[in-house]
N, C-alpha and C. Protein backbone atom coordinates (compact mmCIF):
# COMPACT_ATOMS: atom_id res chain seq x y z
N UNK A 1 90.29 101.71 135.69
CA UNK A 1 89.97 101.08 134.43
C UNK A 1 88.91 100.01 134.69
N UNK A 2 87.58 100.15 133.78
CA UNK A 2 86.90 99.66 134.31
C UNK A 2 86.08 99.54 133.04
N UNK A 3 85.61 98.13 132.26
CA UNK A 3 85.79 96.59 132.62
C UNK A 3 86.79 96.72 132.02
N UNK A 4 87.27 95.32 132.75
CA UNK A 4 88.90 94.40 132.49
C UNK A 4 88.39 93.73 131.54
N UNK A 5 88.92 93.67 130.54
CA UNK A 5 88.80 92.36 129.07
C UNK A 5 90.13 92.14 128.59
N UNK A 6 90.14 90.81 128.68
CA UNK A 6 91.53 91.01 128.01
C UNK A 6 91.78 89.33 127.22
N UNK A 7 92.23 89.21 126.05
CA UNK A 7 91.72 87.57 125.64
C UNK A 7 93.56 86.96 125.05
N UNK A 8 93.97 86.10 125.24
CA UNK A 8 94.51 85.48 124.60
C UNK A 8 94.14 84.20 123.59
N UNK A 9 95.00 83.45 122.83
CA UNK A 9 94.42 82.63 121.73
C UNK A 9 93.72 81.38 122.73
N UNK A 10 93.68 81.17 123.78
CA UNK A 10 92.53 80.01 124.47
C UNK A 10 92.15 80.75 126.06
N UNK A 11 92.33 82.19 126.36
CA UNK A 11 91.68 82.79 127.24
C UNK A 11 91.45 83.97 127.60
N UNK A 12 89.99 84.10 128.28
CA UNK A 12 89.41 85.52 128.30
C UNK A 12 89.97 85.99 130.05
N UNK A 13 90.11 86.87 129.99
CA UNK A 13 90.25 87.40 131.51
C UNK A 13 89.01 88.38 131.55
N UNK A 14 87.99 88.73 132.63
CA UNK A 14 86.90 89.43 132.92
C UNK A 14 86.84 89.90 134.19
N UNK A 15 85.64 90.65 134.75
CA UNK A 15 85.54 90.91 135.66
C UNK A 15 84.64 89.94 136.07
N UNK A 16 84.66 89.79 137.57
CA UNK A 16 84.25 88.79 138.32
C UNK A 16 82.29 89.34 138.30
N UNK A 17 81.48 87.93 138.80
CA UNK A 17 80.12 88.70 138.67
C UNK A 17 79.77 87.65 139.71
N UNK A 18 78.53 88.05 140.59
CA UNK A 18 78.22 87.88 141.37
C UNK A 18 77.64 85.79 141.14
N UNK A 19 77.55 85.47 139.74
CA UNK A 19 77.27 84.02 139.23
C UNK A 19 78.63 83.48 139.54
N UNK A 20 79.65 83.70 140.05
CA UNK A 20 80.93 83.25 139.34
C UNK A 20 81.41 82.35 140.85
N UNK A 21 80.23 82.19 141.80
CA UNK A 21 80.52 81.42 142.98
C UNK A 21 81.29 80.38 142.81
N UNK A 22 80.29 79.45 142.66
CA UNK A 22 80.33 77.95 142.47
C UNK A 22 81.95 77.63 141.45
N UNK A 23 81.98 78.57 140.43
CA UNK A 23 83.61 78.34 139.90
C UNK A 23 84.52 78.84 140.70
N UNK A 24 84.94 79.45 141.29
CA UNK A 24 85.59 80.03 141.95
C UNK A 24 85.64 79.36 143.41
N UNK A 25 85.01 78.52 143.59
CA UNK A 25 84.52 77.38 144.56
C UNK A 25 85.62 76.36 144.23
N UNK A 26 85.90 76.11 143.08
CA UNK A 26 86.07 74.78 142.29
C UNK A 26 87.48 74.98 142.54
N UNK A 27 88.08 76.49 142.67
CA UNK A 27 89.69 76.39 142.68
C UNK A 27 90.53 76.72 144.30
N UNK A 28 89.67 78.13 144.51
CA UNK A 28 89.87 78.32 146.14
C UNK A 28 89.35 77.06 146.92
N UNK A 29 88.45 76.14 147.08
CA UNK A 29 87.79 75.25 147.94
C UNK A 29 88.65 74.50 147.56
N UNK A 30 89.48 74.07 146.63
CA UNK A 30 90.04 72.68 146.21
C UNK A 30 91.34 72.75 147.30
N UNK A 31 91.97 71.70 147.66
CA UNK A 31 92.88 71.44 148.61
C UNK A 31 94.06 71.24 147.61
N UNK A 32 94.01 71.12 146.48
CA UNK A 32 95.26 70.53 145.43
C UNK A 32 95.39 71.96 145.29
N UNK A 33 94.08 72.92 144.83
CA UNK A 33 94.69 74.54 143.86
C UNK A 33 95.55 75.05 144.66
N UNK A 34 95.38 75.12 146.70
CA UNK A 34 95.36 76.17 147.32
C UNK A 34 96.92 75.23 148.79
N UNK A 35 97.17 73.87 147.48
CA UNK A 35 98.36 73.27 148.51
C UNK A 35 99.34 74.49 148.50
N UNK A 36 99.92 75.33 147.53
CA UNK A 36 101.02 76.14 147.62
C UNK A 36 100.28 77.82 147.75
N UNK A 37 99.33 77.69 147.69
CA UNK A 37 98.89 79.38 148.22
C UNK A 37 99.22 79.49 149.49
N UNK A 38 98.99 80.89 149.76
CA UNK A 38 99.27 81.46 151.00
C UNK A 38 97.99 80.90 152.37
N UNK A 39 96.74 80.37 151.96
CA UNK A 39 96.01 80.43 152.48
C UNK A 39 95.40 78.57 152.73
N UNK A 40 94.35 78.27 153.38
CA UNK A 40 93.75 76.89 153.32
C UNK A 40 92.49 76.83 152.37
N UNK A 41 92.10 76.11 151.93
CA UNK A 41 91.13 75.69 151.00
C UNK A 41 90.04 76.68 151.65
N UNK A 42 89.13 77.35 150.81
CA UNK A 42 88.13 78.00 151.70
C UNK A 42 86.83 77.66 151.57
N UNK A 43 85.69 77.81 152.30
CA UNK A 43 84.31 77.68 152.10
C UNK A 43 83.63 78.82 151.30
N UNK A 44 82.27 77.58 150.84
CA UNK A 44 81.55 78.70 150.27
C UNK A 44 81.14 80.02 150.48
N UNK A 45 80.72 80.21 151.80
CA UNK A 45 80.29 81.62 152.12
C UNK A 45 82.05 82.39 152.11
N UNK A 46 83.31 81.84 152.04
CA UNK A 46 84.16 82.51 152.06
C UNK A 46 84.31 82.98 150.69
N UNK A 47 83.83 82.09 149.73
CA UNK A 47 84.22 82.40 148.67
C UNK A 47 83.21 83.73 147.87
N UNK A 48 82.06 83.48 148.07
CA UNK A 48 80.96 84.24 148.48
C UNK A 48 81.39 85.72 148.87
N UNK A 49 81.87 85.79 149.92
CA UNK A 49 82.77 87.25 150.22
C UNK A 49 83.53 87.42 149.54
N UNK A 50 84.53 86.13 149.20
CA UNK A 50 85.67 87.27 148.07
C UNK A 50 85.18 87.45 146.71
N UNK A 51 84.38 86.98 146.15
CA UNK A 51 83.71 86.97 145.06
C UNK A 51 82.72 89.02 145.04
N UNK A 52 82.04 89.31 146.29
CA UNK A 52 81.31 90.14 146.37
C UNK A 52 82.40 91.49 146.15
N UNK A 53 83.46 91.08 147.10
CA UNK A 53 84.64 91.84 147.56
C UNK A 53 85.18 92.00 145.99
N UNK A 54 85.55 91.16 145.37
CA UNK A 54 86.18 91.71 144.21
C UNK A 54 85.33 92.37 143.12
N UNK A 55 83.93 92.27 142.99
CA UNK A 55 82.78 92.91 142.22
C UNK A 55 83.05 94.27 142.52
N UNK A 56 83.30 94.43 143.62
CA UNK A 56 82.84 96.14 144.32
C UNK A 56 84.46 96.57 144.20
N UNK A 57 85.58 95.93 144.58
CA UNK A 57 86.81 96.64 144.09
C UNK A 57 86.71 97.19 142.97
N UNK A 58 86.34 96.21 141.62
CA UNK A 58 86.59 96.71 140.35
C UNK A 58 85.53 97.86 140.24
N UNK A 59 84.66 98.06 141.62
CA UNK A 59 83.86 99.79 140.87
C UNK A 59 84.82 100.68 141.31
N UNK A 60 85.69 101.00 142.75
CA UNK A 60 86.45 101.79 142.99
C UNK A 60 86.93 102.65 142.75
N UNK A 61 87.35 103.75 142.71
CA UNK A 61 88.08 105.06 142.45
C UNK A 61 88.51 105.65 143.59
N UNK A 62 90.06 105.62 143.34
CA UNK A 62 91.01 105.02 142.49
C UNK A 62 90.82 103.79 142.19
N UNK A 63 91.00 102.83 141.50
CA UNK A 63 90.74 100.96 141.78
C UNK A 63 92.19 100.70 142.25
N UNK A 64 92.45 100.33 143.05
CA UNK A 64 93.39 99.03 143.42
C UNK A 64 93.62 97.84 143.52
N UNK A 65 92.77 97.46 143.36
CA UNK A 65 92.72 95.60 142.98
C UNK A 65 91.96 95.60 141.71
N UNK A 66 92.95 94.55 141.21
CA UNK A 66 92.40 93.87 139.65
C UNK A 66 92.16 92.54 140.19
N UNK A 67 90.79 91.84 140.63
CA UNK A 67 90.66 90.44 140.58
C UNK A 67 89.93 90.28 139.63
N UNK A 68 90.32 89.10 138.89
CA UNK A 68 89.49 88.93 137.51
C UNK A 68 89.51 87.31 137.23
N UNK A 69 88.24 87.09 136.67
CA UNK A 69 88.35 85.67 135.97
C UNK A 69 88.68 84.98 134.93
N UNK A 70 89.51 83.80 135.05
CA UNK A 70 90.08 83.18 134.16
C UNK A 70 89.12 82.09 133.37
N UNK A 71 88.61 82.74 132.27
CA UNK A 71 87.89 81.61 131.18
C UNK A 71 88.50 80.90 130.15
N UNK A 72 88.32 79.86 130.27
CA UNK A 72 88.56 78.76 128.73
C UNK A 72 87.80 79.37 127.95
N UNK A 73 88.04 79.83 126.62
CA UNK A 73 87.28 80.43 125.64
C UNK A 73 86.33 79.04 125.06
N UNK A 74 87.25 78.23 124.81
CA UNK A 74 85.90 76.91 124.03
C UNK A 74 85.17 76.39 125.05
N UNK A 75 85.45 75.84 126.30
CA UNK A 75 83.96 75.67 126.98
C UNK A 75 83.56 76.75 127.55
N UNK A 76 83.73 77.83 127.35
CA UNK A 76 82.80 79.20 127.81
C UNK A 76 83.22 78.79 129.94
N UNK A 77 83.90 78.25 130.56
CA UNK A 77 84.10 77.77 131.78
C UNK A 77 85.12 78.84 132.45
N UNK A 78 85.05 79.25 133.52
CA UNK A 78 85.69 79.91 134.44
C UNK A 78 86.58 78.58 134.76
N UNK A 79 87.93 78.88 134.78
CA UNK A 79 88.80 78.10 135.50
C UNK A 79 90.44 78.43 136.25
N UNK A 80 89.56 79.78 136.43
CA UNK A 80 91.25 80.43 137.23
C UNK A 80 90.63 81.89 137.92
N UNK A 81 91.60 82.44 138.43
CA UNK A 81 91.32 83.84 139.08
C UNK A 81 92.61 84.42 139.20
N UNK A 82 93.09 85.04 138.62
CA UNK A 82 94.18 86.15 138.68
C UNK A 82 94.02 87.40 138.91
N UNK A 83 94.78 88.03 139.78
CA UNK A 83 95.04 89.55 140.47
C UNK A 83 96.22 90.05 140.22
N UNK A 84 95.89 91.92 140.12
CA UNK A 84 97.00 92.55 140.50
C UNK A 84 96.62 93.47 141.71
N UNK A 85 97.12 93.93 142.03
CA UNK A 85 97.25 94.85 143.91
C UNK A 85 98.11 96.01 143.11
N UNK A 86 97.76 97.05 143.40
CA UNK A 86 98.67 98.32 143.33
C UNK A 86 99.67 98.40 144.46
N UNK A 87 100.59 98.63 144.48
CA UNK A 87 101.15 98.83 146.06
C UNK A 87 101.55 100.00 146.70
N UNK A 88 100.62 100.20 147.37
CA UNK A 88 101.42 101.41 148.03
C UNK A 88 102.26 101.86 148.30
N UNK A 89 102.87 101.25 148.87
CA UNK A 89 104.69 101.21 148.66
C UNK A 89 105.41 101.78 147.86
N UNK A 90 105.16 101.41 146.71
CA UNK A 90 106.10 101.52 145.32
C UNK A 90 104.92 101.73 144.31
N UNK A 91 105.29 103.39 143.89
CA UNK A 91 104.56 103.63 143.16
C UNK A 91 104.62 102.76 141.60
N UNK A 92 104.07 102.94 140.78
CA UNK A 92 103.60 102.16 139.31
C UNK A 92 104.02 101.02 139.53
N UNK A 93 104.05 99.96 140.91
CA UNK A 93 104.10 99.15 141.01
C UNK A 93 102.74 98.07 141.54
N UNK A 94 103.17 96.65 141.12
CA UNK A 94 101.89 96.10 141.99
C UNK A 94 102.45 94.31 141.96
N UNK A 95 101.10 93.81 142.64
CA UNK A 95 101.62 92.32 143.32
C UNK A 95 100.86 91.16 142.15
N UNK A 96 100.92 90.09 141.98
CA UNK A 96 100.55 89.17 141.02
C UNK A 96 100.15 88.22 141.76
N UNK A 97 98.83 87.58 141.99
CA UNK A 97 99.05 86.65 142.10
C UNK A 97 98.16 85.67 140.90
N UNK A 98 98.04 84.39 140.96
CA UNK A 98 97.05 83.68 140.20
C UNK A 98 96.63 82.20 140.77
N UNK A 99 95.82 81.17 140.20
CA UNK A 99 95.11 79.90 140.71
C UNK A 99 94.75 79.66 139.47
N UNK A 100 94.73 78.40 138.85
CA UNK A 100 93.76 77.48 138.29
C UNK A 100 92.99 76.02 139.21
N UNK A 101 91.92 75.88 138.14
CA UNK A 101 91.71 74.44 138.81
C UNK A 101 92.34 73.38 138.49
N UNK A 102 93.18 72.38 139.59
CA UNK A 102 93.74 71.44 139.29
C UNK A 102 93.41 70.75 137.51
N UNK A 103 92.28 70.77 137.50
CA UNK A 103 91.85 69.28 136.32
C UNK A 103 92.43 70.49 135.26
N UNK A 104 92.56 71.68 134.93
CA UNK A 104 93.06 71.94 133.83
C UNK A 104 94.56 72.32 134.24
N UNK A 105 95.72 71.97 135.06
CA UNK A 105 97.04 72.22 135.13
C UNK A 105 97.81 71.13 133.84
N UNK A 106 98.88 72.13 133.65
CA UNK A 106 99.61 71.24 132.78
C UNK A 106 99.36 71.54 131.41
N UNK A 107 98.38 72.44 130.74
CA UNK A 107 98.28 72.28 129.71
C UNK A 107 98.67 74.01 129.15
N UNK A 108 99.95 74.68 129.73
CA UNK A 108 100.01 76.11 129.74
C UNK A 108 99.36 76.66 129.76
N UNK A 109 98.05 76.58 130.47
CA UNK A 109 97.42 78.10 130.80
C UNK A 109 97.78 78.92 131.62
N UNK A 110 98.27 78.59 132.53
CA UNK A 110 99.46 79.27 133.61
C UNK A 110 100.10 80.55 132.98
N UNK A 111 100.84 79.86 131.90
CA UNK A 111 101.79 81.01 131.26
C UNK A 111 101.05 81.78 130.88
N UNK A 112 99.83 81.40 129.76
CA UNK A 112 99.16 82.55 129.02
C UNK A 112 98.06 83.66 130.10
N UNK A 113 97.92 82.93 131.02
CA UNK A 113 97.22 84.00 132.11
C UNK A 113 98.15 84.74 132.56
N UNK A 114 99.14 84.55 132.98
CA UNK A 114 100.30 85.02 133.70
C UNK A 114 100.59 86.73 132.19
N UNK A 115 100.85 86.18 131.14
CA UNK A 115 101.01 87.01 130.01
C UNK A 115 99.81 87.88 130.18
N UNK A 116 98.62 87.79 130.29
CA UNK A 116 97.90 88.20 130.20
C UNK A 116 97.85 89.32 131.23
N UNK A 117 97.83 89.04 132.61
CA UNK A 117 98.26 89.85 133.49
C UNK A 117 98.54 90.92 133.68
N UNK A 118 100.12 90.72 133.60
CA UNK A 118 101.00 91.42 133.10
C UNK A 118 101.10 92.42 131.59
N UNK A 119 100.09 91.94 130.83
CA UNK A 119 99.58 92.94 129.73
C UNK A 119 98.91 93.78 130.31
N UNK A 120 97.73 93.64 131.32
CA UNK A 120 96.61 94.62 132.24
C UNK A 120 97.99 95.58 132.97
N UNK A 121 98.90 94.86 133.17
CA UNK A 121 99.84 95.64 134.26
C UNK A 121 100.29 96.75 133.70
N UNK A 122 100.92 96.32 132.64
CA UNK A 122 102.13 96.76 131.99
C UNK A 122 101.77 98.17 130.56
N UNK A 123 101.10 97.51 129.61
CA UNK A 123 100.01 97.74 128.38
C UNK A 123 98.61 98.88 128.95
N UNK A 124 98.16 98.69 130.39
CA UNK A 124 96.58 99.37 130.78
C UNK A 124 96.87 100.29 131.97
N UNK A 125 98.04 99.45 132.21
CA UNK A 125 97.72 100.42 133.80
C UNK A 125 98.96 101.26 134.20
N UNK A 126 100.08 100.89 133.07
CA UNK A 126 101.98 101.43 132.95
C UNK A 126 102.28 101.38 134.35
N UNK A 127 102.19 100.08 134.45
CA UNK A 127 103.18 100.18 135.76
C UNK A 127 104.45 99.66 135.08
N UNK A 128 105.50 99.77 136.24
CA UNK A 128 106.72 99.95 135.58
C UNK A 128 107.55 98.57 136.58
N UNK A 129 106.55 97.92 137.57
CA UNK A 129 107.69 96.40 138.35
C UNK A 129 106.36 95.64 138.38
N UNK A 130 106.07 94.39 138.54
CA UNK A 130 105.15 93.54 138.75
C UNK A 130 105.88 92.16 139.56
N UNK A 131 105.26 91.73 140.89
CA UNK A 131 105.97 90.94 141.55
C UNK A 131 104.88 90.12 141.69
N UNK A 132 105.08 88.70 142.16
CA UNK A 132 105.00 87.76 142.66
C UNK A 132 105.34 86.75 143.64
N UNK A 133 105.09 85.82 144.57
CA UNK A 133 105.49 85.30 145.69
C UNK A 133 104.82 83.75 145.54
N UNK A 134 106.03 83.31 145.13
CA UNK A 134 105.32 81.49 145.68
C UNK A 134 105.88 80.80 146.54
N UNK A 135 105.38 79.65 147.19
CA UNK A 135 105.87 78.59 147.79
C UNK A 135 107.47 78.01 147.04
N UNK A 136 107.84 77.95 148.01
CA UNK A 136 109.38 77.36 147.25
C UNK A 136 109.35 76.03 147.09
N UNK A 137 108.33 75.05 147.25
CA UNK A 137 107.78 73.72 146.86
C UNK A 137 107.43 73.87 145.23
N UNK A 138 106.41 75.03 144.85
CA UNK A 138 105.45 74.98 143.54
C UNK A 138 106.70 75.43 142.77
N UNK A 139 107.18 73.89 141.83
CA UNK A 139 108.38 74.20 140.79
C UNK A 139 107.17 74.58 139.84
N UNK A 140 105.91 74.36 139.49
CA UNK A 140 104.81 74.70 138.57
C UNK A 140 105.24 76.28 138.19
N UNK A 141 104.62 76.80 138.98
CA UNK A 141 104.71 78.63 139.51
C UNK A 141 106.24 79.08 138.90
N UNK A 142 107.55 78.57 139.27
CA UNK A 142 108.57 78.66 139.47
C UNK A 142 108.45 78.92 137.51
N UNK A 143 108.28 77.72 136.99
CA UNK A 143 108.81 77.30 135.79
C UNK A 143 107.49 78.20 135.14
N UNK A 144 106.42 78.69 135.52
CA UNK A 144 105.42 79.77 134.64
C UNK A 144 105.96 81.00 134.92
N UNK A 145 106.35 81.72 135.84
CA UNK A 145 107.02 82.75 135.86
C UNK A 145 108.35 83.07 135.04
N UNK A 146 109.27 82.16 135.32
CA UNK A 146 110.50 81.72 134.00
C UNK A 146 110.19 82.31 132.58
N UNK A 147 109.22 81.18 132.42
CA UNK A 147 108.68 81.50 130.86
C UNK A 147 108.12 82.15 130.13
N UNK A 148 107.49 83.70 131.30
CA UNK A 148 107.20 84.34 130.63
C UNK A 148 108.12 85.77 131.02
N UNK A 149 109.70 85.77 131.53
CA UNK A 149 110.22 86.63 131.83
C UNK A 149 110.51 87.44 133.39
N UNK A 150 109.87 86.45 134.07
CA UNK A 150 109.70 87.11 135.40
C UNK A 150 111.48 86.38 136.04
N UNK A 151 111.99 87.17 137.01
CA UNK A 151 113.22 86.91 137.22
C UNK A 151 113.32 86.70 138.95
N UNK A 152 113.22 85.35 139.04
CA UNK A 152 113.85 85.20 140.66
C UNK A 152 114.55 85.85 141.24
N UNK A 153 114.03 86.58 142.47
CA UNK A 153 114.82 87.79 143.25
C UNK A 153 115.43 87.46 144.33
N UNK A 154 114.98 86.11 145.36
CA UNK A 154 114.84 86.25 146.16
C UNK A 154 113.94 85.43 147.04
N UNK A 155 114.26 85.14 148.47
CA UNK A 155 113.68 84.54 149.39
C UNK A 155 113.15 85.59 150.47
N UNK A 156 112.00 85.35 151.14
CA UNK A 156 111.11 86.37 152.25
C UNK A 156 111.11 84.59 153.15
N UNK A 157 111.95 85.20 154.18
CA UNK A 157 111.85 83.99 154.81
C UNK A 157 111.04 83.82 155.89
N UNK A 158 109.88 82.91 156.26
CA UNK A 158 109.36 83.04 156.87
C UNK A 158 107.75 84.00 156.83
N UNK A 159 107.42 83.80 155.29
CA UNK A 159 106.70 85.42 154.85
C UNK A 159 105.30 84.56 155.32
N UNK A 160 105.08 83.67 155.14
CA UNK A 160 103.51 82.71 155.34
C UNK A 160 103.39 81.95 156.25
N UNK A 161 102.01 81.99 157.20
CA UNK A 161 101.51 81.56 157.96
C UNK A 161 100.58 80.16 157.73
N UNK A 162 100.77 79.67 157.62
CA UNK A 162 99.82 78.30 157.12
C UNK A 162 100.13 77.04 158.06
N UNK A 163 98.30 76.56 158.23
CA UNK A 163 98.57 75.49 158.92
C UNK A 163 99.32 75.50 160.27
N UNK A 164 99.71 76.68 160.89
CA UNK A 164 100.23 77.24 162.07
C UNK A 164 101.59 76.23 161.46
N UNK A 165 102.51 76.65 161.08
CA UNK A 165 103.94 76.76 160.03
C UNK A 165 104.24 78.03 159.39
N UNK A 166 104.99 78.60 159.76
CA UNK A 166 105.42 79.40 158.84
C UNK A 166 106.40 78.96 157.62
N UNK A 167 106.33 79.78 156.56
CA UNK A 167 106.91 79.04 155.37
C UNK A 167 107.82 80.26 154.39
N UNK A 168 108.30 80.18 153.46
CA UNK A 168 109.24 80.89 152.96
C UNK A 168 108.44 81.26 152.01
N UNK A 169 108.85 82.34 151.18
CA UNK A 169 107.51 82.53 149.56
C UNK A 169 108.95 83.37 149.15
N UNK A 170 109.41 82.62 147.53
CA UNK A 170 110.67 82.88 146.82
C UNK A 170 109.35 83.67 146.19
N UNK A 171 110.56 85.10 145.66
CA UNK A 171 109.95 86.75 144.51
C UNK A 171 110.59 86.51 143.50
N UNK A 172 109.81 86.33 142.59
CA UNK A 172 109.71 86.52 141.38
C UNK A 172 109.44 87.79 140.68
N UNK A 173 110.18 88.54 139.78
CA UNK A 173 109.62 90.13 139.08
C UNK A 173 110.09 90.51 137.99
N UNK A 174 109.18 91.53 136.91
CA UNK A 174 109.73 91.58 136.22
C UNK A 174 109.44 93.56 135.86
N UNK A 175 109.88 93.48 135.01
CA UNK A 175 110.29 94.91 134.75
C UNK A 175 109.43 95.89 133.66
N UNK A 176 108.60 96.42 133.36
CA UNK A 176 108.07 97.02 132.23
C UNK A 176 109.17 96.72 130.98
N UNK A 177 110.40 97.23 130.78
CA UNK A 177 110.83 97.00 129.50
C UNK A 177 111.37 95.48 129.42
N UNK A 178 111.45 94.82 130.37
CA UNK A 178 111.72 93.12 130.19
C UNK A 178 110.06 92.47 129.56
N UNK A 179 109.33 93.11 129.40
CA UNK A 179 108.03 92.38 128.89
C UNK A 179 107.74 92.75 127.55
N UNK A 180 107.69 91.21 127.35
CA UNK A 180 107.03 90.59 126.04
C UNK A 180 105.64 89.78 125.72
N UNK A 181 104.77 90.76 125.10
CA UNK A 181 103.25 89.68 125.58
C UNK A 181 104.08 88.22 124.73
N UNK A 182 104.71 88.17 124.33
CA UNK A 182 104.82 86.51 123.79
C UNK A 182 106.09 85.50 123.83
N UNK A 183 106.60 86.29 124.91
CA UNK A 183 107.55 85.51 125.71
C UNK A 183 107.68 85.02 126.24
């Protein structure tokens, strides 16, 4: 499926474009977005690659990665990046993850990207489980997954490497008929 559009009442989800550096800079490079990700704040030329990397996924056939950008519809601004992963594993299944930039947390966009998502998942692509993995620190994550139906499964102990620490990442999932775009 190929382009991703998908809008709620204050956001667009798109496909990523080769301009979309410097924002995508603003959330991966930040040390606050990427305290509870799996990974460390990254550099430009890193971002640069995943930016190129996700342009050329979404041409794919079959596609397996959905990376896409998160826009504020009124300032026309990129301020998030959400994915789904197909999984090999488990068929009509796939992985979730998402990021905003710190300066817009707090004001539910979390949830409505998260909804949004999970509409591409669920609504475009019929998969039938959608999972997620956070830090067992980010009550943020914890309490956006909640609210839009996703159901704590579970601890992977020891699942992340960071900062030479390994760390725990609690699963979160939810179900094709447990979804409600407005739940």
């Amino acid at each position: 499926m190929y382009p991703v559009t998908r809008s709620s009442a204050r956001l667009n989800l798109r496909e990523f474009a080769s301009a979309d550096v410097e924002a995508v800079l603003a959330v991966y490079g930040s040390s606050a977005a990427t305290e509870h990700l799996s990974f460390e704040p990254r550099t430009r030329e890193q971002v640069e690659q995943i930016v190129a990397r996700s342009v050329t996924a979404a041409a794919a056939t079959p596609r397996t990665e959905y990376a896409l950008a998160v826009v504020e519809q009124e300032a026309a601004q990129l301020i998030g990046f959400g994915r789904l992963a197909l999984d090999p594993h488990q068929p009509h299944g796939a992985t979730m993850g998402f990021a905003l930039r710190p300066d817009v947390w707090g004001q539910g966009y979390g949830v409505e990207l998260v909804r949004l998502l999970l509409g591409v998942g669920f609504n475009d692509l019929n998969l039938h489980r959608i999972w997620g993995a956070r830090s067992p620190l980010n009550e943020a994550s914890a309490k956006t997954m909640a609210a839009v139906g996703m159901v704590e499964e579970g601890t992977i102990r020891e699942h992340v490497l960071k900062a030479g620490e390994w760390r725990d990442s609690v699963v979160h999932a939810i179900l094709d008929r447990e979804f409600s775009p407005g739940s």
